[in-house]
N, C-alpha and C. Protein backbone atom coordinates (compact mmCIF):
# COMPACT_ATOMS: atom_id res chain seq x y z
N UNK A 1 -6.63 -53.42 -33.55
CA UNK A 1 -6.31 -52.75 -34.80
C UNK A 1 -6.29 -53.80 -35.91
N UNK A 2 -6.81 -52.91 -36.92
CA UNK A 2 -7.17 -54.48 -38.42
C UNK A 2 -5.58 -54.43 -38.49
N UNK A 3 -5.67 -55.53 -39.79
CA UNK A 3 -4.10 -55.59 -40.05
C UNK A 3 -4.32 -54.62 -41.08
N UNK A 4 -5.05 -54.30 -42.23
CA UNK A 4 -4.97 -52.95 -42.78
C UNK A 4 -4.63 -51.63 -41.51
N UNK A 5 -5.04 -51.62 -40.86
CA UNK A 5 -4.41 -50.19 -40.33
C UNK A 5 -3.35 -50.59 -39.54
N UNK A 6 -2.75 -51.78 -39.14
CA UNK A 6 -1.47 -51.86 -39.13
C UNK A 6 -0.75 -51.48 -40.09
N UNK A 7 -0.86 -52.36 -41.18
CA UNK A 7 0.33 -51.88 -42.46
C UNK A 7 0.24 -50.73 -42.57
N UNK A 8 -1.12 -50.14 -42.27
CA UNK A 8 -0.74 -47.93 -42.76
C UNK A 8 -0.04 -47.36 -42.12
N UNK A 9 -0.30 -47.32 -40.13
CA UNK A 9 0.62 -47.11 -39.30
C UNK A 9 1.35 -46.83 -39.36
N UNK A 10 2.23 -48.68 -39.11
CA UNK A 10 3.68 -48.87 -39.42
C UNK A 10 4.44 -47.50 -40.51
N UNK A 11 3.57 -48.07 -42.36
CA UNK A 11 3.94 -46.87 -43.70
C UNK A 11 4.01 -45.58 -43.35
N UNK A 12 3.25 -45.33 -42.31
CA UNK A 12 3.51 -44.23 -42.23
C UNK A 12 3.99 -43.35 -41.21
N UNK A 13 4.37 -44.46 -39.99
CA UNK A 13 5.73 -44.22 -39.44
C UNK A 13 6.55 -44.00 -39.48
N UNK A 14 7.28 -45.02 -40.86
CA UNK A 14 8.72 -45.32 -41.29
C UNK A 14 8.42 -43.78 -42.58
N UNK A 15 7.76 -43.80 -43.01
CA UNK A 15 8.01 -43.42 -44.33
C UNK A 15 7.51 -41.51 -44.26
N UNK A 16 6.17 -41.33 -43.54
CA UNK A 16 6.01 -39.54 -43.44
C UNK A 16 5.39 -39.53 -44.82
N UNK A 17 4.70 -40.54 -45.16
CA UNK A 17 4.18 -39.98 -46.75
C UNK A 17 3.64 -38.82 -47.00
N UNK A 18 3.15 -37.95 -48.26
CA UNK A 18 2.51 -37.42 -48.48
C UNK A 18 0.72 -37.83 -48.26
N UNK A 19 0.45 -39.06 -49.35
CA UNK A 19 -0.17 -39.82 -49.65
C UNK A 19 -0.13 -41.53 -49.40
N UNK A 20 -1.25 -42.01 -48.90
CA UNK A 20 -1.38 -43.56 -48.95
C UNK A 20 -2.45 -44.23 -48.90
N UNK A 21 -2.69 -45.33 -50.03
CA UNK A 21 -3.78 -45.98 -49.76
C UNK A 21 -3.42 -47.54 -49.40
N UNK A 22 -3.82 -48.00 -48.70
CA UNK A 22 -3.39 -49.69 -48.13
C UNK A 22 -5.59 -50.41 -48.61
N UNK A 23 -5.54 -51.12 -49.66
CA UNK A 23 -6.34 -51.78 -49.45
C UNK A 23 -6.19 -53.08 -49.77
N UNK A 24 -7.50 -54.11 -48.73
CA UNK A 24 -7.45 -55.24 -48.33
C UNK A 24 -8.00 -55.96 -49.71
N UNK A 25 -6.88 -56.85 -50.30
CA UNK A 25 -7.19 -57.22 -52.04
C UNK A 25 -7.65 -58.97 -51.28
N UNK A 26 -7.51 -59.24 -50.12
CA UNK A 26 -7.80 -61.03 -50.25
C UNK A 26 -8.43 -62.04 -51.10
N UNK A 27 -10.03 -61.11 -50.99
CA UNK A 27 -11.07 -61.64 -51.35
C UNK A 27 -10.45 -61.88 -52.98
N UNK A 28 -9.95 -61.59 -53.60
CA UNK A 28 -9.71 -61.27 -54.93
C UNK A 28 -8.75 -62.79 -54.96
N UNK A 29 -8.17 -62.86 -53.98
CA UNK A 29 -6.94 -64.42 -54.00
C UNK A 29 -7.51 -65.61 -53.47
N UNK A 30 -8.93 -65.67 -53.48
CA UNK A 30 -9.82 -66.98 -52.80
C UNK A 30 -9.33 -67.96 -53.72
N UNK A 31 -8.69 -69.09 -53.03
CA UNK A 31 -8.01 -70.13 -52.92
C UNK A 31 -6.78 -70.12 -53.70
N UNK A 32 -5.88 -69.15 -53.82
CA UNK A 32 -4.55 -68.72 -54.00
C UNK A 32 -3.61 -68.95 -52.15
N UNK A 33 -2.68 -69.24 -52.73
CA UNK A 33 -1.51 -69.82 -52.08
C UNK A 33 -1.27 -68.10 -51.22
N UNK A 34 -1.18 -68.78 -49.78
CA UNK A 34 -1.34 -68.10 -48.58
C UNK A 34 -2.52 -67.62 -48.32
N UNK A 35 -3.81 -67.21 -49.24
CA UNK A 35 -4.95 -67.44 -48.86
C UNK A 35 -5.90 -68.03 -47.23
N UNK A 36 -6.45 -67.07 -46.78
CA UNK A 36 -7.07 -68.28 -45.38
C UNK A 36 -8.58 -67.16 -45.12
N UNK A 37 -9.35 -68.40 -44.81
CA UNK A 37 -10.62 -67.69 -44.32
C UNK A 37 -10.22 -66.51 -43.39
N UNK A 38 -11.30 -65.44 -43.60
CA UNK A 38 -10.94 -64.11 -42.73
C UNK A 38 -10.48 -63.25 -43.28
N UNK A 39 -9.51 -63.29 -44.78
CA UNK A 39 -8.88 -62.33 -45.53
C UNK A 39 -7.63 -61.64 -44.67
N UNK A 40 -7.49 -60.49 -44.81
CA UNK A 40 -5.87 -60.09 -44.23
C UNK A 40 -4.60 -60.30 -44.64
N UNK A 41 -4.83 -61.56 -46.01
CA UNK A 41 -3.65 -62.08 -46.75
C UNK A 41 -2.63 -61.28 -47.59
N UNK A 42 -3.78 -60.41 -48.38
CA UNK A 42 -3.57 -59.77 -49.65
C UNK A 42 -3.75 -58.83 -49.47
N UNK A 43 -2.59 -57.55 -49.63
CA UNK A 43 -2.81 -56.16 -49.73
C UNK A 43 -2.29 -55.52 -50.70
N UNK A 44 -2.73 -54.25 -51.09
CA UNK A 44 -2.48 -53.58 -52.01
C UNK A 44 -2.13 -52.16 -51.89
N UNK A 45 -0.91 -51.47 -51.55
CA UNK A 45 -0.75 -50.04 -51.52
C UNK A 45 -0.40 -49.25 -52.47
N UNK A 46 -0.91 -47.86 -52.41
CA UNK A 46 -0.51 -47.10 -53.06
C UNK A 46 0.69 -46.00 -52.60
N UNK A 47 1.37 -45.60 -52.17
CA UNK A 47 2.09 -44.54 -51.43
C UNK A 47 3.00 -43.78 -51.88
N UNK A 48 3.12 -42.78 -51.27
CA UNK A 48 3.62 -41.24 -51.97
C UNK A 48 4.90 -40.83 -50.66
N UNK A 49 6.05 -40.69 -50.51
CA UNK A 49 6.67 -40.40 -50.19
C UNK A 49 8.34 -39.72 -50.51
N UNK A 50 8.26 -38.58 -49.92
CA UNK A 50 9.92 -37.89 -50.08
C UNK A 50 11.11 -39.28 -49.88
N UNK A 51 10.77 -39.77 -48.52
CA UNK A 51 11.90 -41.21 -48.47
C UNK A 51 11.84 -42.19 -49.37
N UNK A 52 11.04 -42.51 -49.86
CA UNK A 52 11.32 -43.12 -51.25
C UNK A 52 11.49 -42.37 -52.69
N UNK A 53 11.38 -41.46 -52.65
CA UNK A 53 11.62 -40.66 -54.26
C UNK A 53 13.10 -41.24 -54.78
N UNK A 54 14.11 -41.24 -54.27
CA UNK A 54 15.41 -41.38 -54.74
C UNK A 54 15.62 -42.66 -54.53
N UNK A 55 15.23 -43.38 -54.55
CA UNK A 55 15.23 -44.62 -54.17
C UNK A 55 14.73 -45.65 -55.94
N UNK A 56 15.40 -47.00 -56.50
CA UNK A 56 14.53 -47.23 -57.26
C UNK A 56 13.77 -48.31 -57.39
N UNK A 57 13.24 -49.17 -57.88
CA UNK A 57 12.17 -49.53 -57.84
C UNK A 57 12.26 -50.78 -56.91
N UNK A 58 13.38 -51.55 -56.79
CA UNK A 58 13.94 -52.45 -55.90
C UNK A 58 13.97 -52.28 -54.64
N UNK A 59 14.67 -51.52 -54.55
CA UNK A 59 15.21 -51.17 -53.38
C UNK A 59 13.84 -50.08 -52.47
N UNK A 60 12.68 -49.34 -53.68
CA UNK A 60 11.52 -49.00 -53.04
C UNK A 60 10.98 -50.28 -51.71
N UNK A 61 10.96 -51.55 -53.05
CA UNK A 61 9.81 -52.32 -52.45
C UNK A 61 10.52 -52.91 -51.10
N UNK A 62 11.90 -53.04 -51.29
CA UNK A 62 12.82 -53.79 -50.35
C UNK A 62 12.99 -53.07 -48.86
N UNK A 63 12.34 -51.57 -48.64
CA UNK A 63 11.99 -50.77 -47.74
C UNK A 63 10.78 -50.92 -47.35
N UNK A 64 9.97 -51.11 -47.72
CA UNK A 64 8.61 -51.35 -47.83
C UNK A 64 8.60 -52.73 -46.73
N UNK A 65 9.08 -53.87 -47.66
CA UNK A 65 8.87 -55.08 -46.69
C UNK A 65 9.51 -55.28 -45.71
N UNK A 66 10.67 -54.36 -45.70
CA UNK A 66 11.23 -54.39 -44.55
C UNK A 66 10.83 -53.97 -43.05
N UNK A 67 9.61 -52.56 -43.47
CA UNK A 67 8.97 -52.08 -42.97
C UNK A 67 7.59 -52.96 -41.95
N UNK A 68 7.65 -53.90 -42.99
CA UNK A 68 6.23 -54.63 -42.61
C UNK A 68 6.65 -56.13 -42.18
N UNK A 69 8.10 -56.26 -42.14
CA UNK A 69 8.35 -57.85 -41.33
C UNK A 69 7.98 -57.92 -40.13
N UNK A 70 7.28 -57.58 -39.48
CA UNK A 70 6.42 -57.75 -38.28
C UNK A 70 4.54 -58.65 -38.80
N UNK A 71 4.43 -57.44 -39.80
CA UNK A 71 3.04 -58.33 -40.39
C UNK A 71 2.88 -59.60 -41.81
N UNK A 72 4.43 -59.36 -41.85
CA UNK A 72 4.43 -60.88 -42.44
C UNK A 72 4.66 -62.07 -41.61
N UNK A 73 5.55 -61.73 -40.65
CA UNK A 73 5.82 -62.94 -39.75
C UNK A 73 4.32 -63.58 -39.21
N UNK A 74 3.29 -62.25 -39.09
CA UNK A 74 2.09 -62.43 -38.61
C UNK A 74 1.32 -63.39 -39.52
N UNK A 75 1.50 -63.00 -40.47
CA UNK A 75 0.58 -64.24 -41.99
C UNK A 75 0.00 -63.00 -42.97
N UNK A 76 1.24 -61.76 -43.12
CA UNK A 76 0.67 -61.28 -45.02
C UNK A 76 1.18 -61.80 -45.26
N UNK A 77 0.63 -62.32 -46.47
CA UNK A 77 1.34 -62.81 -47.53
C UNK A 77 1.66 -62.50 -48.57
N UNK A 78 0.93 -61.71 -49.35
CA UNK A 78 1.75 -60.81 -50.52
C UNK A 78 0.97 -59.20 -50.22
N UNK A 79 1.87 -58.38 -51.27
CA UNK A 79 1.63 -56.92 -51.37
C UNK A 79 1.75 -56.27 -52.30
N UNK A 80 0.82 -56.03 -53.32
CA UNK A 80 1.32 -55.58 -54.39
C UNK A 80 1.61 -53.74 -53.75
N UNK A 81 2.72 -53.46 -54.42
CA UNK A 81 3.21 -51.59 -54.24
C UNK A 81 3.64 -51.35 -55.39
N UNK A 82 2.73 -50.09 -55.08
CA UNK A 82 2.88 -48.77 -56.11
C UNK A 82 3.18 -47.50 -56.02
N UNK A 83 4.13 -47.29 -56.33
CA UNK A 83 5.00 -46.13 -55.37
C UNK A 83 5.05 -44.80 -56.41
N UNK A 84 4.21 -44.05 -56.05
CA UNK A 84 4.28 -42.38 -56.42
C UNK A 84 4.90 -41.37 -56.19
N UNK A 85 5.47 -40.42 -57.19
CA UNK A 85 6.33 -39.31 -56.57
C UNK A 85 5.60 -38.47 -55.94
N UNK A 86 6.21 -38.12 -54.74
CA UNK A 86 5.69 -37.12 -53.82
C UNK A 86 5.40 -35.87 -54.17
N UNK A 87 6.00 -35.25 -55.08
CA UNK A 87 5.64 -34.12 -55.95
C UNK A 87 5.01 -33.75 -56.87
């Protein structure tokens, strides 16, 4: 399994979104810090969920990575999130 469809998985294990997009931004961080041949570094989601609606913007992302400390320990390194109301 890529590590993109890990991080979706996992998101959408924990979370039951409506909506989600997870794409692979690496190529975009060539020779940025955590950067490494192969890409997998840099991701970018979009996601739509009821479990995060009440939640705010902190404490969104702070679920999020919490979610994914398995694929950071692995080597992501950053994630940009963008979190949509489910409704």
């Amino acid at each position: 399994m890529s590590v993109r469809d890990e991080i979706e998985a996992k998101l959408t294990e924990t979370f039951a979104p409506v909506s989600i997009e997870v794409i692979d931004d690496s190529e975009r961080h060539h020779g940025h810090a955590g950067w490494r041949e192969g890409g997998n570094t840099h991701f970018r989601i979009t996601i739509a969920s009821e479990k995060l609606d009440g939640l705010n913007r902190v404490d969104q992302h702070r679920a999020i990575n919490a979610a994914l400390a398995d694929q950071f320990d692995a080597g992501l390194h950053a994630l940009a999130i963008k979190v949509i109301p489910s409704r």
